[in-house]
N, C-alpha and C. Protein backbone atom coordinates (compact mmCIF):
# COMPACT_ATOMS: atom_id res chain seq x y z
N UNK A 1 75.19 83.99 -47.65
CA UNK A 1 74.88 82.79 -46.92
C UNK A 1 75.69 81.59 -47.44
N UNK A 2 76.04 81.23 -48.45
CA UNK A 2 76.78 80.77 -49.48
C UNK A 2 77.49 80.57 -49.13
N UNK A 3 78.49 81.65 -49.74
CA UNK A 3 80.09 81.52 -48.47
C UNK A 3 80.40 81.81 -47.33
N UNK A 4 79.24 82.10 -46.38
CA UNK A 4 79.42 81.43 -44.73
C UNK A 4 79.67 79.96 -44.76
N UNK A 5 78.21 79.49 -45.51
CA UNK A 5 78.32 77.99 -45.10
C UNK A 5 79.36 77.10 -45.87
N UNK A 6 79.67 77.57 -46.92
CA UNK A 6 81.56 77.01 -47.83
C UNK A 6 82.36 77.39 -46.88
N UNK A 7 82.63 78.27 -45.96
CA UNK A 7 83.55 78.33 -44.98
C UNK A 7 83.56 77.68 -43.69
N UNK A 8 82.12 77.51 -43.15
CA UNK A 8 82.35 76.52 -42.45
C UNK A 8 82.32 75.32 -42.36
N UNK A 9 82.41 74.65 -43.69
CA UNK A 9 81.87 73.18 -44.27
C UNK A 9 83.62 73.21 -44.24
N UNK A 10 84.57 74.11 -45.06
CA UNK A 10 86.07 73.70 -44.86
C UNK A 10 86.78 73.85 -43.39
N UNK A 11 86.54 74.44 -42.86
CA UNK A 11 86.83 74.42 -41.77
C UNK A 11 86.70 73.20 -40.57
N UNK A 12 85.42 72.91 -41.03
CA UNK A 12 84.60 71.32 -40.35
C UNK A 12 85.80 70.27 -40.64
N UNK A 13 86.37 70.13 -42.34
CA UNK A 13 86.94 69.37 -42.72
C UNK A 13 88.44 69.48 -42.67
N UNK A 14 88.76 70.46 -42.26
CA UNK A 14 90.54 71.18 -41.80
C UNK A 14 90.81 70.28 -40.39
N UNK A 15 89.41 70.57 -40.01
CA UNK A 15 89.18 69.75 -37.94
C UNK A 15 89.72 68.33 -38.17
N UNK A 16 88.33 67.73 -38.62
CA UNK A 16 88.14 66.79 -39.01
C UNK A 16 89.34 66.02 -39.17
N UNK A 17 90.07 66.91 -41.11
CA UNK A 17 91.54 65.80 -41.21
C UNK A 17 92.18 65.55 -40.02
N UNK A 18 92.48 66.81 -39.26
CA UNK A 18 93.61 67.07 -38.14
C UNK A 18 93.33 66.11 -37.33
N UNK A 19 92.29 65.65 -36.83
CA UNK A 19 92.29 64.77 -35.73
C UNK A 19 92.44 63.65 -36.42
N UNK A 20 92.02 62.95 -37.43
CA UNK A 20 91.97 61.74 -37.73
C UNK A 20 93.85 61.33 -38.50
N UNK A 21 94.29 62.23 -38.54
CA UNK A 21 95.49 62.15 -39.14
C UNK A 21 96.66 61.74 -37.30
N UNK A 22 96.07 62.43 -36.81
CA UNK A 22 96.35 62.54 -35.34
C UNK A 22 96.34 61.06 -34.45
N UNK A 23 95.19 60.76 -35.01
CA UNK A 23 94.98 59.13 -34.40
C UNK A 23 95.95 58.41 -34.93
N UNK A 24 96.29 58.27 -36.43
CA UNK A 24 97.24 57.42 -37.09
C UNK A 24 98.53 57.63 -36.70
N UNK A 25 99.28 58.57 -36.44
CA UNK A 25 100.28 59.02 -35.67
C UNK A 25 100.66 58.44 -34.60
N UNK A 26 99.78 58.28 -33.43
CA UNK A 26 99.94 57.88 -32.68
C UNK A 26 99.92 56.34 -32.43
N UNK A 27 99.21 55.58 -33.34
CA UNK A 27 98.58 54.61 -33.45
C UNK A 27 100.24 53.95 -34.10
N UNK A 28 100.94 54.43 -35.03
CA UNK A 28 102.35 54.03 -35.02
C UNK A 28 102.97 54.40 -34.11
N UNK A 29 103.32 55.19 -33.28
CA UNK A 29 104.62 55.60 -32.69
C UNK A 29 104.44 54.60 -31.33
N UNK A 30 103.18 53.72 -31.31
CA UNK A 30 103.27 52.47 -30.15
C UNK A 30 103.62 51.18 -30.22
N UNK A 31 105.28 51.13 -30.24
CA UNK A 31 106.16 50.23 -30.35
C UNK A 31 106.61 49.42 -29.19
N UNK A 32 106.69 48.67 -29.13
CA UNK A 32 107.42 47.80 -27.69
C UNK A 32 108.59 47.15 -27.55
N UNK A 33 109.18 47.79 -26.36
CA UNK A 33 110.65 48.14 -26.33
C UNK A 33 110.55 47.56 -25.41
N UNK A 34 111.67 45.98 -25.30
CA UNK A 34 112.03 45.01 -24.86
C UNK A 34 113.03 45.07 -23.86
N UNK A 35 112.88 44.56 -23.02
CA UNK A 35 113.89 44.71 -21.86
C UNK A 35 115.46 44.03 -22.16
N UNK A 36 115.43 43.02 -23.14
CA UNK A 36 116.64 41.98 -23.09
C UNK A 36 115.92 41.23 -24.85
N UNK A 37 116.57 40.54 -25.12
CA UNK A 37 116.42 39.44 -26.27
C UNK A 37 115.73 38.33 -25.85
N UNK A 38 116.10 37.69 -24.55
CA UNK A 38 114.56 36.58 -24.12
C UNK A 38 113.69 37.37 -24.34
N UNK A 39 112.97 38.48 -23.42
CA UNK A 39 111.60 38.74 -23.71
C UNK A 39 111.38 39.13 -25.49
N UNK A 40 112.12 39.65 -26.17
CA UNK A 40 111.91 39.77 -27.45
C UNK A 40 111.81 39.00 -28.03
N UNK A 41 112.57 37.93 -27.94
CA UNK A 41 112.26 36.34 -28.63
C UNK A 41 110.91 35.64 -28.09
N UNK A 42 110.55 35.87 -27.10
CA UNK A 42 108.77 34.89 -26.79
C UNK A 42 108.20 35.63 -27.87
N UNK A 43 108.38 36.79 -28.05
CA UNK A 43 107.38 37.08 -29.02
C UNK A 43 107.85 37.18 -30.76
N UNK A 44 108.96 37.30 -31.32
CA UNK A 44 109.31 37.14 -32.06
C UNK A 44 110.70 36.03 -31.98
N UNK A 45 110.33 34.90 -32.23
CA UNK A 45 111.82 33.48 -32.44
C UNK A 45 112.80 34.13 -33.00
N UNK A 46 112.90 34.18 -34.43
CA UNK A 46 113.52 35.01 -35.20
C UNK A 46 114.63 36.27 -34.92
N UNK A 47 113.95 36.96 -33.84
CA UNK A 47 114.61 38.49 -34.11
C UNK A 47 113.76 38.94 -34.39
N UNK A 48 114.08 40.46 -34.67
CA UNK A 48 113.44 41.65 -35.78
C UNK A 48 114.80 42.01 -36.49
N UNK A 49 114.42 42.29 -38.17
CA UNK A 49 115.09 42.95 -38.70
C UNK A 49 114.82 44.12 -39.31
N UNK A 50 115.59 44.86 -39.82
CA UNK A 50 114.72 46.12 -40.30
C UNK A 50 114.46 46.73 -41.46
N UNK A 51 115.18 45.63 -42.47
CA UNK A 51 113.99 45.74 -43.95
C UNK A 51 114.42 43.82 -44.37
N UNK A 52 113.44 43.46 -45.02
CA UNK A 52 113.61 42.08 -45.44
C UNK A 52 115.14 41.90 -46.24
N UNK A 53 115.59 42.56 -46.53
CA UNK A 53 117.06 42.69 -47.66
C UNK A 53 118.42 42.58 -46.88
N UNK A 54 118.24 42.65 -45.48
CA UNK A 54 119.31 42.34 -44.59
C UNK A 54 119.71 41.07 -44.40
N UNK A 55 121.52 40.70 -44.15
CA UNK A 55 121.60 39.55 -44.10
C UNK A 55 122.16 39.18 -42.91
N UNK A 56 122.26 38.40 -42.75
CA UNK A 56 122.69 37.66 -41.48
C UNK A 56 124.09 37.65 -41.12
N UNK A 57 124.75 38.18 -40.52
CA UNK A 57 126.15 38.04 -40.28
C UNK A 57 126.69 37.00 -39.04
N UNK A 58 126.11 36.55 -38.65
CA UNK A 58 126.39 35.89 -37.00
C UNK A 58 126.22 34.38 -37.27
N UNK A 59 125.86 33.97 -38.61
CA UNK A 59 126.13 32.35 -38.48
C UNK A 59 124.84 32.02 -38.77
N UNK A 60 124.87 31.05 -38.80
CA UNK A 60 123.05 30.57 -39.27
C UNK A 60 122.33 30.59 -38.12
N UNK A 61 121.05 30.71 -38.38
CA UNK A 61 119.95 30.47 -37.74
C UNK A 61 119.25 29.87 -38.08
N UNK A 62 118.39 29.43 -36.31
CA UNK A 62 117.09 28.41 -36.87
C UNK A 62 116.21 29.13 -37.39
N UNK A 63 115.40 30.45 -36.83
CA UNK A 63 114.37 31.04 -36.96
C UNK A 63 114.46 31.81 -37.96
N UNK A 64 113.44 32.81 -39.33
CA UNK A 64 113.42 33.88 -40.05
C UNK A 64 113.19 34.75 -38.97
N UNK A 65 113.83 35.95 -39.09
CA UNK A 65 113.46 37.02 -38.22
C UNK A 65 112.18 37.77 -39.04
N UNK A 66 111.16 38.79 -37.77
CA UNK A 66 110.21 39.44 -38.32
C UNK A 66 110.69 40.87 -38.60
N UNK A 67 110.42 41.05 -40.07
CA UNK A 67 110.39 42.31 -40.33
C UNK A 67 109.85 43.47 -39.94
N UNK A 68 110.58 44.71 -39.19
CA UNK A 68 109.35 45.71 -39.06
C UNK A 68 110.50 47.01 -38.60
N UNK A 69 110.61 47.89 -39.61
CA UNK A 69 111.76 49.23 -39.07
C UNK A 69 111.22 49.74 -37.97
N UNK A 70 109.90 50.08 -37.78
CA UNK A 70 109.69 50.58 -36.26
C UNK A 70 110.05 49.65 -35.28
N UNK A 71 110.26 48.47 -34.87
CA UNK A 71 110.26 47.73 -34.06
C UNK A 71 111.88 47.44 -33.68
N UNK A 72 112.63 47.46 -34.77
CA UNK A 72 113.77 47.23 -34.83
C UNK A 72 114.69 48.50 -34.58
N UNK A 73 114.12 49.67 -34.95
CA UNK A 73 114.67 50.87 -34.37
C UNK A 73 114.29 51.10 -32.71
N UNK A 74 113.08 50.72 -32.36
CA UNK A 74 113.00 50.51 -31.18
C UNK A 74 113.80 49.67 -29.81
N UNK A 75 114.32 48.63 -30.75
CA UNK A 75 115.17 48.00 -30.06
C UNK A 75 116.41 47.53 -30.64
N UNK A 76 116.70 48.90 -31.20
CA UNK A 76 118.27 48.55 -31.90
C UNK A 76 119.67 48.32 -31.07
N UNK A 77 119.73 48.66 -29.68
CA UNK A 77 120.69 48.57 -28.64
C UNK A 77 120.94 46.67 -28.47
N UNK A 78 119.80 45.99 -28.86
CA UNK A 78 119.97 44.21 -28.81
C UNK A 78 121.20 43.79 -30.16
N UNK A 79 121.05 44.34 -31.01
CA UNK A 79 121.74 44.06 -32.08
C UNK A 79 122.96 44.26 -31.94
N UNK A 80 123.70 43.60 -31.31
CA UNK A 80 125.17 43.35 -30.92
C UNK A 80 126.13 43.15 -31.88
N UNK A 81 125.60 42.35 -33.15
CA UNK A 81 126.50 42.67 -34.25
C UNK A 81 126.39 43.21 -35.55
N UNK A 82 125.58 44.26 -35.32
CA UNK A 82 125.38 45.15 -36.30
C UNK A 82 124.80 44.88 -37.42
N UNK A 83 124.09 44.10 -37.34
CA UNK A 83 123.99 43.49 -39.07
C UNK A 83 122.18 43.52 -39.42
N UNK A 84 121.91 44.65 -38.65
CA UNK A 84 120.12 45.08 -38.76
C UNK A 84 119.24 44.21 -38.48
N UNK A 85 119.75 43.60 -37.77
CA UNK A 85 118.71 42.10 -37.00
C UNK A 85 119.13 42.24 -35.89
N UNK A 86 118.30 42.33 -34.69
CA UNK A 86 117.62 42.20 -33.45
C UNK A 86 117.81 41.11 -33.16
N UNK A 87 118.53 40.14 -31.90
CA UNK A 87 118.02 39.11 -31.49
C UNK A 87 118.42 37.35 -32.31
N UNK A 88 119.03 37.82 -33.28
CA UNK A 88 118.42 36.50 -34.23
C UNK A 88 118.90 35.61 -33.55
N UNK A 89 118.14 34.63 -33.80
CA UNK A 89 118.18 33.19 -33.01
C UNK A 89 118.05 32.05 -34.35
């Protein structure tokens, strides 16, 4: 009886991880992918860049861009001059 119920107590918890690991997964991979650099700028002034350690190649700016690699891989086609910033303004 013992190890029925140790087997189905791990099993409960094999479920269990799987789905809740499942939610978090998904819960990142929902990124928003911008049509153009206006709509990306209402919501971020700045840009996105894609780790804080990147520098600016295009001249100064007014705005800090927001950090975030998912966001910036999402809309890496805006980044016209290569320099891991999105948009900067």
């Amino acid at each position: 009886m013992k190890k029925i119920l140790s087997i189905l107590l791990s099993f409960g918890l094999v479920i269990g991880f799987s789905f809740a690991t499942t939610d978090n997964v998904e819960a990142k991979t929902k990124v928003k992918k911008y049509s153009n650099c206006k709509a990306l700028n209402k919501d971020y002034k700045g840009g996105v860049a894609r780790s804080s350690k990147v520098k600016n190649k295009g001249g100064k700016t007014k705005y800090k861009p927001y950090v975030s690699k998912a966001l910036y891989d999402a809309n890496k086609s805006k980044d016209r001059d290569k320099d891991s910033i999105a948009c900067e303004r």
